[in-house]
PDB file of N, CA and C in Angstrom:
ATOM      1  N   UNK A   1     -20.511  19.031   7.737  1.00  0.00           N
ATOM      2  CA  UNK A   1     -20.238  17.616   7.854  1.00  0.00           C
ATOM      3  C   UNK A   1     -20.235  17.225   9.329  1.00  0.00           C
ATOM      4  N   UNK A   2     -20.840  15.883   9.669  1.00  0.00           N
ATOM      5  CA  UNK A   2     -20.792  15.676  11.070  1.00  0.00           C
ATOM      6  C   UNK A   2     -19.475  15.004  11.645  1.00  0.00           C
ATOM      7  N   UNK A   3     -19.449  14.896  12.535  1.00  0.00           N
ATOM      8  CA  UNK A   3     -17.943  14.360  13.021  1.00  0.00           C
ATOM      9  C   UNK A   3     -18.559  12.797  13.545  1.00  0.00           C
ATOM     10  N   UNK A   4     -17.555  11.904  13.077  1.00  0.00           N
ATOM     11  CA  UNK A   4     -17.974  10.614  13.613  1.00  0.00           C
ATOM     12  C   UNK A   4     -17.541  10.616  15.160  1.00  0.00           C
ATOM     13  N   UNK A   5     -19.032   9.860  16.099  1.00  0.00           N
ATOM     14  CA  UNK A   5     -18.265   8.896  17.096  1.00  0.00           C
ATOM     15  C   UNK A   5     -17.204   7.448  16.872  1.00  0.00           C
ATOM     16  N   UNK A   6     -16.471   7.636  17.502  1.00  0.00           N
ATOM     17  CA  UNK A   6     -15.576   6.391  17.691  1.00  0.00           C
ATOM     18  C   UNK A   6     -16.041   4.845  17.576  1.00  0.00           C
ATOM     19  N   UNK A   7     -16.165   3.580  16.626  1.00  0.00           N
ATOM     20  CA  UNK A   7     -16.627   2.725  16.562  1.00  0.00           C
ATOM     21  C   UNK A   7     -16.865   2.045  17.675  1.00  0.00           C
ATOM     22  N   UNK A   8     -18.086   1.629  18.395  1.00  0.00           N
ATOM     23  CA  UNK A   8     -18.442   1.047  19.264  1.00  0.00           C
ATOM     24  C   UNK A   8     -17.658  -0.103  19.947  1.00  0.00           C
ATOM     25  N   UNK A   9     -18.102  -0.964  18.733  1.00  0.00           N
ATOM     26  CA  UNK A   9     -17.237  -2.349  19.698  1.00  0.00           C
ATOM     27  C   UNK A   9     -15.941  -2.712  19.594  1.00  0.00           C
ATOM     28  N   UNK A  10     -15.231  -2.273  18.693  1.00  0.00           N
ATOM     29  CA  UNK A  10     -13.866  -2.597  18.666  1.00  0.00           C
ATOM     30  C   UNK A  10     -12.884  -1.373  19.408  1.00  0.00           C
ATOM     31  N   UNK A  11     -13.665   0.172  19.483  1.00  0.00           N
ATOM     32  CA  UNK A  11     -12.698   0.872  19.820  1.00  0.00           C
ATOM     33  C   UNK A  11     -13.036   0.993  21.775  1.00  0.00           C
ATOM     34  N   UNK A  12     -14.375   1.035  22.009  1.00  0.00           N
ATOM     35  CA  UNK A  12     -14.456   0.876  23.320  1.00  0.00           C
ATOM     36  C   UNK A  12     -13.326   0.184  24.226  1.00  0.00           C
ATOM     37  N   UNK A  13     -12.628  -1.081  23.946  1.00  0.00           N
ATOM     38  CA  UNK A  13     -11.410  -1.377  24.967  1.00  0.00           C
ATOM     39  C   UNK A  13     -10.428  -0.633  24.433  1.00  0.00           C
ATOM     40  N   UNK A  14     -10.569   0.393  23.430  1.00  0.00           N
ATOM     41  CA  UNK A  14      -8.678   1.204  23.210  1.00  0.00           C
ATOM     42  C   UNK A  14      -8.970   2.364  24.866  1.00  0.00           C
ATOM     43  N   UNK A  15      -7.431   2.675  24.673  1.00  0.00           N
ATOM     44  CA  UNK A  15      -7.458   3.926  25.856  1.00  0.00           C
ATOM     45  C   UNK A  15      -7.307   4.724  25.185  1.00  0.00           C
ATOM     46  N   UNK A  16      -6.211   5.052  23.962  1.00  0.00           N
ATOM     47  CA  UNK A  16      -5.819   5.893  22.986  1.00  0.00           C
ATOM     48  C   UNK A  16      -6.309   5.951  22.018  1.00  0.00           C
ATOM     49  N   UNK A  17      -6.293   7.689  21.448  1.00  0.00           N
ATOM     50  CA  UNK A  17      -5.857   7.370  20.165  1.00  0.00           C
ATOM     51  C   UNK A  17      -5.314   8.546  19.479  1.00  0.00           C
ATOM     52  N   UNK A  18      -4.419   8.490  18.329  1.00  0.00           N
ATOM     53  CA  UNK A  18      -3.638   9.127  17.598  1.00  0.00           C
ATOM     54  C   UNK A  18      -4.375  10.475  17.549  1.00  0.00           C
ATOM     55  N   UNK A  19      -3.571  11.612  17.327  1.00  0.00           N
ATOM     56  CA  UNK A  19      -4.000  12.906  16.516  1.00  0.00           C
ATOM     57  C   UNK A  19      -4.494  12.500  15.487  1.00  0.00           C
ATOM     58  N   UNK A  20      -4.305  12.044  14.506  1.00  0.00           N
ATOM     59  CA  UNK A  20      -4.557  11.169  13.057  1.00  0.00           C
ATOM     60  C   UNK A  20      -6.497  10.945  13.320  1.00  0.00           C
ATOM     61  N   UNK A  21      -6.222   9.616  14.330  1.00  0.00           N
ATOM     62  CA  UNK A  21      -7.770   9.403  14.532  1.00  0.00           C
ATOM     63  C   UNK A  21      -8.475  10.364  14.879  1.00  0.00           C
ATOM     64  N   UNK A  22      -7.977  11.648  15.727  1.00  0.00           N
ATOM     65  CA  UNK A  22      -9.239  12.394  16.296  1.00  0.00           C
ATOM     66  C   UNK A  22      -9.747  13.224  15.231  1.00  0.00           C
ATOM     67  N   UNK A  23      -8.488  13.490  14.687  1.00  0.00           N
ATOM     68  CA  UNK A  23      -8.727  14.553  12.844  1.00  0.00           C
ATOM     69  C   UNK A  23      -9.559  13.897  12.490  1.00  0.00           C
ATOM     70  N   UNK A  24     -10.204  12.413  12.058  1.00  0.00           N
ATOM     71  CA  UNK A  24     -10.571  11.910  11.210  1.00  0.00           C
ATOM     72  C   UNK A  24     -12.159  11.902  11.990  1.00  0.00           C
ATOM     73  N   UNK A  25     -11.995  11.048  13.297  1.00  0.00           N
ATOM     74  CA  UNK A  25     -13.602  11.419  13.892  1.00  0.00           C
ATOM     75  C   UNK A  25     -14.079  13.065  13.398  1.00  0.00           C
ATOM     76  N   UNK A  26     -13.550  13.812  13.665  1.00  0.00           N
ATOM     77  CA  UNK A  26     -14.391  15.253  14.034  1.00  0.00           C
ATOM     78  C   UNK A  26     -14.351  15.975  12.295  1.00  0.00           C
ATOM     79  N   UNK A  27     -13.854  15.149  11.552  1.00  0.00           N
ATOM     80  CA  UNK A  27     -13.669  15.450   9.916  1.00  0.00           C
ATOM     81  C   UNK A  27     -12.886  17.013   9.955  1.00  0.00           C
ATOM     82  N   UNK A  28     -11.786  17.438  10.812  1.00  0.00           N
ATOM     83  CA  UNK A  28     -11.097  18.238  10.662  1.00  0.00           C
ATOM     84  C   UNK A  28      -9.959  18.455  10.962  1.00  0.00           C
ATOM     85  N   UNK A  29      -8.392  18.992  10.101  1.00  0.00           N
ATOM     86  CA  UNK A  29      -7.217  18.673   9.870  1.00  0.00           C
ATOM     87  C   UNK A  29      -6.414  18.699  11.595  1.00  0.00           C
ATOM     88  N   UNK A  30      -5.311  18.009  11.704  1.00  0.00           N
ATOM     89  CA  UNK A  30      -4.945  18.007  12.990  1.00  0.00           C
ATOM     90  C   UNK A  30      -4.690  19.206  13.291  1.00  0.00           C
ATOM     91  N   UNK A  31      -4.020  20.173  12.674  1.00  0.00           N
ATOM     92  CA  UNK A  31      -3.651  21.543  13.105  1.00  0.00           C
ATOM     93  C   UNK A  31      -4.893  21.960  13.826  1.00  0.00           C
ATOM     94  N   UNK A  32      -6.096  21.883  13.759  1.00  0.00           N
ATOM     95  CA  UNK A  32      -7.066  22.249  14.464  1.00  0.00           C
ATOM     96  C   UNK A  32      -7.218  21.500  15.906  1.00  0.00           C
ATOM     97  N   UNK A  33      -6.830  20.040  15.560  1.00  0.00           N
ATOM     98  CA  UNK A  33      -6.882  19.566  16.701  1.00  0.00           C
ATOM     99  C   UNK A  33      -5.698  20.375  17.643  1.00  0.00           C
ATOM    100  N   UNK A  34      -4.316  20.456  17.500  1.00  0.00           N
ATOM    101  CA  UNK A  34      -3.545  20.953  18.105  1.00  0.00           C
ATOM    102  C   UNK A  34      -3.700  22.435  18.336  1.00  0.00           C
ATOM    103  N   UNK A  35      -4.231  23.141  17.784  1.00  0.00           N
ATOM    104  CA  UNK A  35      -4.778  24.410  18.166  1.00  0.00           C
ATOM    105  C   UNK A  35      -5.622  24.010  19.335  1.00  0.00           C
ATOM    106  N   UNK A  36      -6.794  23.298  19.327  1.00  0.00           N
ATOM    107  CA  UNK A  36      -7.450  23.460  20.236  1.00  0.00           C
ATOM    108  C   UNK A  36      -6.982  22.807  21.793  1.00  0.00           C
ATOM    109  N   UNK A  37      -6.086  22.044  21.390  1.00  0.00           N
ATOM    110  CA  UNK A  37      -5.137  21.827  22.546  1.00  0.00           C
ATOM    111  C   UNK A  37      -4.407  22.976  23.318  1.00  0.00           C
ATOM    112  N   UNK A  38      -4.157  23.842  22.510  1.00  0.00           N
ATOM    113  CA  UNK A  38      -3.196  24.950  23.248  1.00  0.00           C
ATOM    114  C   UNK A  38      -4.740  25.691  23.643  1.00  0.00           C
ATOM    115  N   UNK A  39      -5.693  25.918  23.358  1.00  0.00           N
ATOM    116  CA  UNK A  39      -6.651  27.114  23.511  1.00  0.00           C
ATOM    117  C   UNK A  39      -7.670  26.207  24.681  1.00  0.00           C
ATOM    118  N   UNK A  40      -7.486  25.101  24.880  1.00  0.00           N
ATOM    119  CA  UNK A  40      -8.585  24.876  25.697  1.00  0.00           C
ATOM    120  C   UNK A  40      -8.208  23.392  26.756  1.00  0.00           C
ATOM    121  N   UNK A  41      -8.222  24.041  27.728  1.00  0.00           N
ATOM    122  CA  UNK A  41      -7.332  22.942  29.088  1.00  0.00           C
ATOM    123  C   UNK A  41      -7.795  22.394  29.470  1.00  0.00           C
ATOM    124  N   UNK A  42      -8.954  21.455  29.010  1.00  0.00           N
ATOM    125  CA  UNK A  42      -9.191  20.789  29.294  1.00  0.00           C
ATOM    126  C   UNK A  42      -8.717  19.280  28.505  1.00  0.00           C
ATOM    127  N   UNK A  43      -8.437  19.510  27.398  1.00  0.00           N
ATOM    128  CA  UNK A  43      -7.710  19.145  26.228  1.00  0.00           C
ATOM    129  C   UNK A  43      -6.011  18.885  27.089  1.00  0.00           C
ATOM    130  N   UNK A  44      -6.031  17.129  27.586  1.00  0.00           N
ATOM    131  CA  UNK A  44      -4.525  17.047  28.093  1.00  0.00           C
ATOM    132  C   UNK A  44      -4.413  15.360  27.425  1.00  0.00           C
ATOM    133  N   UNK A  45      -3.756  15.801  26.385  1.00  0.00           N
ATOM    134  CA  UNK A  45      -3.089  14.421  25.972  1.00  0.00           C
ATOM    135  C   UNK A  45      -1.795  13.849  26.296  1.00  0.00           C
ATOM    136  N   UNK A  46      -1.592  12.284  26.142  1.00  0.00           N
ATOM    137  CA  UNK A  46      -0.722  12.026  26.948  1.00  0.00           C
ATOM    138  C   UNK A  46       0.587  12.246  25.830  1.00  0.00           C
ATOM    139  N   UNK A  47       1.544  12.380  26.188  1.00  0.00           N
ATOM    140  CA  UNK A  47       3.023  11.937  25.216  1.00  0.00           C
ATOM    141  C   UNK A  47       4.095  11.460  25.657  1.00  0.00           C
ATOM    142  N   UNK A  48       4.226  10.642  24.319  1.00  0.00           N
ATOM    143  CA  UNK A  48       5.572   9.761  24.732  1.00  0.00           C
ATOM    144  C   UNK A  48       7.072  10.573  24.709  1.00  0.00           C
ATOM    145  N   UNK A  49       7.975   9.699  24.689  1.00  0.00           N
ATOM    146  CA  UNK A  49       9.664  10.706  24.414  1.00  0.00           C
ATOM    147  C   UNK A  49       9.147  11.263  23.636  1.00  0.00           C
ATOM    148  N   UNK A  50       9.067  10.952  22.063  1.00  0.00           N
ATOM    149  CA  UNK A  50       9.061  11.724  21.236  1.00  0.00           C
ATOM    150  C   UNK A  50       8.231  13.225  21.302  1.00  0.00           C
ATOM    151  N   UNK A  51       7.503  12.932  21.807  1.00  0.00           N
ATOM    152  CA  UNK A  51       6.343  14.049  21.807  1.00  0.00           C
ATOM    153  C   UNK A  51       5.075  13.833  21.071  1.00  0.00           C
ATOM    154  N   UNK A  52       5.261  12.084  20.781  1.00  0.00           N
ATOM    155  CA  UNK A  52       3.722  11.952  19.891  1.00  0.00           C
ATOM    156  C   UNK A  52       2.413  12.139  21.026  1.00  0.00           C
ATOM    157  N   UNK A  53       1.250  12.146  20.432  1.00  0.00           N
ATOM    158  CA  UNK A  53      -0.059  13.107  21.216  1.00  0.00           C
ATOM    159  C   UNK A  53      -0.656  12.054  21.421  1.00  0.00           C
ATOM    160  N   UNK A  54      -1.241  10.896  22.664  1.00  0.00           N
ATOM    161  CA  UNK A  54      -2.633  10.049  22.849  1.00  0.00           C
ATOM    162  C   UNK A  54      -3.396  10.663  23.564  1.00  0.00           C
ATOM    163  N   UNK A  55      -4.614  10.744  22.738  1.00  0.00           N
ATOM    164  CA  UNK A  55      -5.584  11.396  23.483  1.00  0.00           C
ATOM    165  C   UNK A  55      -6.729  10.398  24.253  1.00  0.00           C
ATOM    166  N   UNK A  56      -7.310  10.759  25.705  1.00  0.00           N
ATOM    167  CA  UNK A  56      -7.762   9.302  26.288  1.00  0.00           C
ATOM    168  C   UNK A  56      -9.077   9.722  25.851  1.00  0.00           C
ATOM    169  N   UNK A  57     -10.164   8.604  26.352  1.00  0.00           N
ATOM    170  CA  UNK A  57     -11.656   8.806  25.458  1.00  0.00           C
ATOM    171  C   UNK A  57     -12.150  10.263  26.621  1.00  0.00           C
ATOM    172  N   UNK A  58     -11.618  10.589  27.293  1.00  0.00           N
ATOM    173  CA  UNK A  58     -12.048  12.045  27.995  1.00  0.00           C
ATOM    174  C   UNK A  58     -12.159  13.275  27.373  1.00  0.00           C
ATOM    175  N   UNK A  59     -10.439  12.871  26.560  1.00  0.00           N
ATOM    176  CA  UNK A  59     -10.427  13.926  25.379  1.00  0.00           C
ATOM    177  C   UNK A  59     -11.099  13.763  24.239  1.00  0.00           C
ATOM    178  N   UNK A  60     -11.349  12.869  24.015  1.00  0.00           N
ATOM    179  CA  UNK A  60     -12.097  12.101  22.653  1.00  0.00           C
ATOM    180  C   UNK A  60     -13.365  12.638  22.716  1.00  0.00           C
ATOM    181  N   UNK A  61     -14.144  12.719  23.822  1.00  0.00           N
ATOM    182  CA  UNK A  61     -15.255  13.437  24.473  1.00  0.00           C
ATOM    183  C   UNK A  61     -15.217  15.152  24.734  1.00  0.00           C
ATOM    184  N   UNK A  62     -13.926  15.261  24.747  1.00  0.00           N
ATOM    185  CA  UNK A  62     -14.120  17.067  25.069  1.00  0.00           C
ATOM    186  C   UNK A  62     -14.284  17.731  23.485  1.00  0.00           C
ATOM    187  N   UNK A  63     -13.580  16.687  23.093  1.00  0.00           N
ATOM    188  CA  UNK A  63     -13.280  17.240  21.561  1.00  0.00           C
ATOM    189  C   UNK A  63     -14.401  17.659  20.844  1.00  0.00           C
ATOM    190  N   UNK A  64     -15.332  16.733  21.036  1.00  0.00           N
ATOM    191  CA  UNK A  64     -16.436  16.806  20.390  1.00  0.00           C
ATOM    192  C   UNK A  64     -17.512  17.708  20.839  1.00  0.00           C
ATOM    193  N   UNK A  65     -17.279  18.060  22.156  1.00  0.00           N
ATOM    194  CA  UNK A  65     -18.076  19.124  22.993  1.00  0.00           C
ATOM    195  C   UNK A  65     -17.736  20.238  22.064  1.00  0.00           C
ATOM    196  N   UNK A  66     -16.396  20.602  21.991  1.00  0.00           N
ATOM    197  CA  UNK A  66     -15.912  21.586  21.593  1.00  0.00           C
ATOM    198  C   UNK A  66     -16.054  21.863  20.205  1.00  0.00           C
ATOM    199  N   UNK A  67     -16.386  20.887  19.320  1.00  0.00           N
ATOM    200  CA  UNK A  67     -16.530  20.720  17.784  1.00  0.00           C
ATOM    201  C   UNK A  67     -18.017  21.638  17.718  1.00  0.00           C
ATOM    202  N   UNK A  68     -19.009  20.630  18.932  1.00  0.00           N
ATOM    203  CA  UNK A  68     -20.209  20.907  18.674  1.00  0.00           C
ATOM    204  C   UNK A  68     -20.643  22.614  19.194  1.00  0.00           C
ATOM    205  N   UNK A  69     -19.897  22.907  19.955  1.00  0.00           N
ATOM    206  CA  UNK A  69     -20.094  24.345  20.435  1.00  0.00           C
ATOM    207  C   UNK A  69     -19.260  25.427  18.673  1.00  0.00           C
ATOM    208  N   UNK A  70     -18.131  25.043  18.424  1.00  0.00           N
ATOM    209  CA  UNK A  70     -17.586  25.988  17.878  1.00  0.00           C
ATOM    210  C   UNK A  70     -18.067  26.163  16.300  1.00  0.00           C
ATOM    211  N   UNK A  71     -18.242  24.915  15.781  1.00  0.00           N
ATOM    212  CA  UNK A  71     -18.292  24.261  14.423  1.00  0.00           C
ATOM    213  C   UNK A  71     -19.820  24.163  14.076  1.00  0.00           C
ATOM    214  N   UNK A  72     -20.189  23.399  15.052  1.00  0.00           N
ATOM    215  CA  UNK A  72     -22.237  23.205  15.043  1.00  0.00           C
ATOM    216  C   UNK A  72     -23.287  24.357  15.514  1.00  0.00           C
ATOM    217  N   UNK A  73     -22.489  24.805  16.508  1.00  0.00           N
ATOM    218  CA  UNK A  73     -23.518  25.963  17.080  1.00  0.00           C
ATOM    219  C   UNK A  73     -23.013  27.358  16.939  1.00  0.00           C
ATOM    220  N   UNK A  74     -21.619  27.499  16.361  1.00  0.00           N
ATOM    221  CA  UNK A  74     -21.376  29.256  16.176  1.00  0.00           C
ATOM    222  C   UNK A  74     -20.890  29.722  17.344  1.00  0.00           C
ATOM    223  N   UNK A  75     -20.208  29.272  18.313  1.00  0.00           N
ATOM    224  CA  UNK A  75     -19.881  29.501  19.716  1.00  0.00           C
ATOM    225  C   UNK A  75     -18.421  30.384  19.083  1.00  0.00           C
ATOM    226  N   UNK A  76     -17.646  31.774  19.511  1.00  0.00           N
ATOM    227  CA  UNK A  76     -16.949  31.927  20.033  1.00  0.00           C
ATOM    228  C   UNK A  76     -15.272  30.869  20.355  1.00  0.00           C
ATOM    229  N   UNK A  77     -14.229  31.252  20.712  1.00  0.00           N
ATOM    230  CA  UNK A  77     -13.786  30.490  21.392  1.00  0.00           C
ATOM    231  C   UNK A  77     -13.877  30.512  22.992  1.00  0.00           C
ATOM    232  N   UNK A  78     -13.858  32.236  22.945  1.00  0.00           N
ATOM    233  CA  UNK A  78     -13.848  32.555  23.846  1.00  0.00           C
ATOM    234  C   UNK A  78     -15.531  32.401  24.586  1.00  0.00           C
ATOM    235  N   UNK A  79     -16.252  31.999  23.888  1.00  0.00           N
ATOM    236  CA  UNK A  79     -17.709  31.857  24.292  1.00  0.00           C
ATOM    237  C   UNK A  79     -17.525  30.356  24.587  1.00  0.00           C
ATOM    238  N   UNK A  80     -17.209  29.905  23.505  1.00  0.00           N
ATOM    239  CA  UNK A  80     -17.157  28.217  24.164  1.00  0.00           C
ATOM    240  C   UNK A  80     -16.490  27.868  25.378  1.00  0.00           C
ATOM    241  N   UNK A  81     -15.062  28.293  25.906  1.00  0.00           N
ATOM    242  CA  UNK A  81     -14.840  28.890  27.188  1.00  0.00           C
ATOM    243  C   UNK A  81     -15.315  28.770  28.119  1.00  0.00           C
ATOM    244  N   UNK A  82     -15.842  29.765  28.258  1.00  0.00           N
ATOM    245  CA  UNK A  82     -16.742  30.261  29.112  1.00  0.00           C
ATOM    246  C   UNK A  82     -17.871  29.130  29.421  1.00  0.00           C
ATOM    247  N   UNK A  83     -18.924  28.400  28.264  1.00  0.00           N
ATOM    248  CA  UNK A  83     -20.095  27.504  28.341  1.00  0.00           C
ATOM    249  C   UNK A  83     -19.100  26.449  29.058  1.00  0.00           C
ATOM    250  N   UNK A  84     -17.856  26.097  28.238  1.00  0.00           N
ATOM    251  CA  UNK A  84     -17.434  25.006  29.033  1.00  0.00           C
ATOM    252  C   UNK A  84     -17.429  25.340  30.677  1.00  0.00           C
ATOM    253  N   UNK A  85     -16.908  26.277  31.004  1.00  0.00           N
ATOM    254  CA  UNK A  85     -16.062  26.346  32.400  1.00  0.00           C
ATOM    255  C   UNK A  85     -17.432  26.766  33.299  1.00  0.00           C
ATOM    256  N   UNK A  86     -18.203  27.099  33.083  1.00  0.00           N
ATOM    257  CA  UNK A  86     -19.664  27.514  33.350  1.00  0.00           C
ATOM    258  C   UNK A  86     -20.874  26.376  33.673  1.00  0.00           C
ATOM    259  N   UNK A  87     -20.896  25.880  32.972  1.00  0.00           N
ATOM    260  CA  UNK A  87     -21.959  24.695  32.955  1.00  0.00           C
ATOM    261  C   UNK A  87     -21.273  23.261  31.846  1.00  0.00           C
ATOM    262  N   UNK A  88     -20.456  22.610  32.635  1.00  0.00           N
ATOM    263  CA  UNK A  88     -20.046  21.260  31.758  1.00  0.00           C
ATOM    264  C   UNK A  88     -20.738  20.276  31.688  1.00  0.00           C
ATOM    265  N   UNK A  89     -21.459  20.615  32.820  1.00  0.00           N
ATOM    266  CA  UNK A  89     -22.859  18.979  32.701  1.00  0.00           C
ATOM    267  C   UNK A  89     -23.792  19.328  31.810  1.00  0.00           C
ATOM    268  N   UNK A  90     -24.341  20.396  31.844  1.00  0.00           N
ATOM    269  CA  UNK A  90     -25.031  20.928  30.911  1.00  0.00           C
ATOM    270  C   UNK A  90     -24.858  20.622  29.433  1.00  0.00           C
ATOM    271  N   UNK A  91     -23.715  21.136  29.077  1.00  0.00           N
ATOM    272  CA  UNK A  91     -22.803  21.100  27.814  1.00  0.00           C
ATOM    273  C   UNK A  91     -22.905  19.721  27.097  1.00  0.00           C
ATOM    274  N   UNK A  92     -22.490  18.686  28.391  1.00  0.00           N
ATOM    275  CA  UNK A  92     -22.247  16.867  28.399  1.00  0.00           C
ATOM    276  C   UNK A  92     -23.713  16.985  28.044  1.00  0.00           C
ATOM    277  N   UNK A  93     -24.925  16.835  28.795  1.00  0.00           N
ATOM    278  CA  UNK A  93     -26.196  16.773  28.212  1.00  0.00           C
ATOM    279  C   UNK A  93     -26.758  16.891  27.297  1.00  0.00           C
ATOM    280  N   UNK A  94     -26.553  17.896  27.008  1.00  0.00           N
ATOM    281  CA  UNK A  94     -27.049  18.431  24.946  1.00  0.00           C
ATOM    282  C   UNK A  94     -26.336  18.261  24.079  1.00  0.00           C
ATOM    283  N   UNK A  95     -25.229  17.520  24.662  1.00  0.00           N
ATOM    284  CA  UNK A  95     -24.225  16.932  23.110  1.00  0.00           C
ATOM    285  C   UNK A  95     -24.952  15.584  22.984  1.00  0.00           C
ATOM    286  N   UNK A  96     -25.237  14.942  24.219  1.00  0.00           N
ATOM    287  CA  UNK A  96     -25.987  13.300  24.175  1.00  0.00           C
ATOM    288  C   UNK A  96     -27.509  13.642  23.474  1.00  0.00           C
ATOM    289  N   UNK A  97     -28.009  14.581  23.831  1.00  0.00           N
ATOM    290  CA  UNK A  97     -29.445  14.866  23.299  1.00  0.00           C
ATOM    291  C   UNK A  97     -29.368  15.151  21.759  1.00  0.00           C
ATOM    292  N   UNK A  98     -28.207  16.158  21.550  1.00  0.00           N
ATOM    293  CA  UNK A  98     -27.883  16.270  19.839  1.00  0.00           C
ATOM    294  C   UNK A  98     -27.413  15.355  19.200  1.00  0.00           C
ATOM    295  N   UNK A  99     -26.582  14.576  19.389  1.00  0.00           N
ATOM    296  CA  UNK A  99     -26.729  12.868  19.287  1.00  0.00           C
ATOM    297  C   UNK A  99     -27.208  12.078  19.196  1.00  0.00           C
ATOM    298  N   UNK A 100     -28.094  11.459  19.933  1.00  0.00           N
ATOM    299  CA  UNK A 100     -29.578  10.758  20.043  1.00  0.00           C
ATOM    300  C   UNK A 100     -30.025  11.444  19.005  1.00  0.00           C
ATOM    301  N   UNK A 101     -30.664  12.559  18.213  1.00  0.00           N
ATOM    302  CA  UNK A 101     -31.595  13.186  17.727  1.00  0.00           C
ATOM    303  C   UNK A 101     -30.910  12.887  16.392  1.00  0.00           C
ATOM    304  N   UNK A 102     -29.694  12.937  15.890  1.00  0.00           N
ATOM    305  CA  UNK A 102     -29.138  13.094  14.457  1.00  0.00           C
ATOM    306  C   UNK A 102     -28.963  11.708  14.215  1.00  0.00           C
ATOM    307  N   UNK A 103     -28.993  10.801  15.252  1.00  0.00           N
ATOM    308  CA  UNK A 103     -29.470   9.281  14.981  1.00  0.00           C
ATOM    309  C   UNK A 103     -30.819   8.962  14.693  1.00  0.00           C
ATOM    310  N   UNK A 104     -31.554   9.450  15.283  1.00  0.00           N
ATOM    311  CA  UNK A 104     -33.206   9.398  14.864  1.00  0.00           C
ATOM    312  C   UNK A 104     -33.128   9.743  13.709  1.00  0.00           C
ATOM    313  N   UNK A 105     -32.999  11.103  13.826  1.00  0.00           N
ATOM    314  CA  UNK A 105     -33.232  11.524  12.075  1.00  0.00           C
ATOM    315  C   UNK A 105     -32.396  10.870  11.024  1.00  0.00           C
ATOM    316  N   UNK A 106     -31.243  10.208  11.435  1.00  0.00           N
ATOM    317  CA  UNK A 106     -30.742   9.317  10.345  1.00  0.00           C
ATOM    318  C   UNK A 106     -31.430   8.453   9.652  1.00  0.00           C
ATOM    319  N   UNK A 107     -31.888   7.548  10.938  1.00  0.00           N
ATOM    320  CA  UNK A 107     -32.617   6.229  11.249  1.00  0.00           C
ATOM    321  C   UNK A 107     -33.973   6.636  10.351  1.00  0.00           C
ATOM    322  N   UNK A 108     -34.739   7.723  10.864  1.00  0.00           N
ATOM    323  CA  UNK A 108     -36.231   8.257   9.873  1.00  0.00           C
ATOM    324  C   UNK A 108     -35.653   8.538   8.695  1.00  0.00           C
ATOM    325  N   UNK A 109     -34.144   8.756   7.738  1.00  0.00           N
ATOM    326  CA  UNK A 109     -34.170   9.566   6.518  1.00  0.00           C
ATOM    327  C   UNK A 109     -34.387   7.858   5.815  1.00  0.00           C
ATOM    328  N   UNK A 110     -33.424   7.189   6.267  1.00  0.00           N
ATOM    329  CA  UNK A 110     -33.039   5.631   5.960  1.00  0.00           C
ATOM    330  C   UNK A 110     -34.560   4.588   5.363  1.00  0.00           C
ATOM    331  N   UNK A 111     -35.223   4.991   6.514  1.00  0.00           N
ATOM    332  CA  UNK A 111     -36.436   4.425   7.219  1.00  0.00           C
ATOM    333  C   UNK A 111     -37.516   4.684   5.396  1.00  0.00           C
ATOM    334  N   UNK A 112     -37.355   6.834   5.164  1.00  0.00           N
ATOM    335  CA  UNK A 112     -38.243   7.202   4.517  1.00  0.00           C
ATOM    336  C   UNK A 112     -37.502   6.649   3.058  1.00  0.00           C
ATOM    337  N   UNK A 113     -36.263   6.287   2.824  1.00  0.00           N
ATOM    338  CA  UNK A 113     -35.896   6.198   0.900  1.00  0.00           C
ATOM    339  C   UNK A 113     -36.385   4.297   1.073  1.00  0.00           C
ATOM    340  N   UNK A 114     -36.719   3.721   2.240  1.00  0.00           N
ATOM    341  CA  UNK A 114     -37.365   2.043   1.928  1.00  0.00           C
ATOM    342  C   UNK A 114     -38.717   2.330   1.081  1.00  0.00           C
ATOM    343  N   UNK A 115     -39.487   3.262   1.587  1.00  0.00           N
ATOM    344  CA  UNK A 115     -41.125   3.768   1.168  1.00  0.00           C
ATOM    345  C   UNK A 115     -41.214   4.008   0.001  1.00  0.00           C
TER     346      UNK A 115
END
C-alpha cells in the first residue's frame, strides 16, 4: 500500500501534525511511527507538557524517506541509516523521482480504464 502525501492546499499552511495523521499518511500504526522516532534522529518532534508528539513537515518528509527506504525498497534499518547519513540529497532526490513516477503511472492507469 502506498503512503499518502499530505493534502496540498489545505494542509500546506499547517506546521503540525498529530502522530494520528502521520500513521494515517504512511498507512502504518503509530507504534511504528514512535519506533522510528527512537531508531532514527533525525525524526525530532515537537511536545507539549503532556508529552503529545507534533511532527513539523521536515519530519513529515523524513518519514516518508524512511517508509520508502524500509517498507518500498527492503532497506535494513541499519542500512537505511547508513543511506540516510551517507547521501541525504540523494535519498531527497529519488523519493521526488519515485513520486513523480507513481503519479504518472496513476494518471496513465486512470487515463487507460477511459479507453
Amino acid at each position: 500500500m502506498e503512503p499518502e502525501k499530505a493534502k496540498n492546499t489545505q494542509n500546506e499552511q499547517r506546521l503540525y501534525y498529530s502522530i494520528g495523521e502521520m500513521a494515517s499518511m504512511l498507512s502504518v500504526n503509530t507504534s511504528l511511527i514512535r519506533f522510528w522516532e527512537k531508531e532514527f534522529d533525525i525524526i525530532k518532534p515537537k511536545r507539549n507538557k503532556k508529552g503529545t508528539r507534533f511532527f513539523t513537515k521536515r519530519d513529515v518528509e523524513n518519514l516518508h524517506l524512511i517508509y520508502n527506504l524500509v517498507k518500498e525498497r527492503g532497506y535494513t534499518l541499519k542500512g537505511a541509516k547508513e543511506k540516510l547519513k551517507n547521501n541525504p540529497e540523494k535519498i531527497h532526490e529519488d523519493a521526488e523521482i519515485i513520486n513523480t513516477l507513481k503519479k504518472v503511472r496513476k494518471f496513465l492507469l486512470e487515463v487507460k480504464k477511459e479507453l
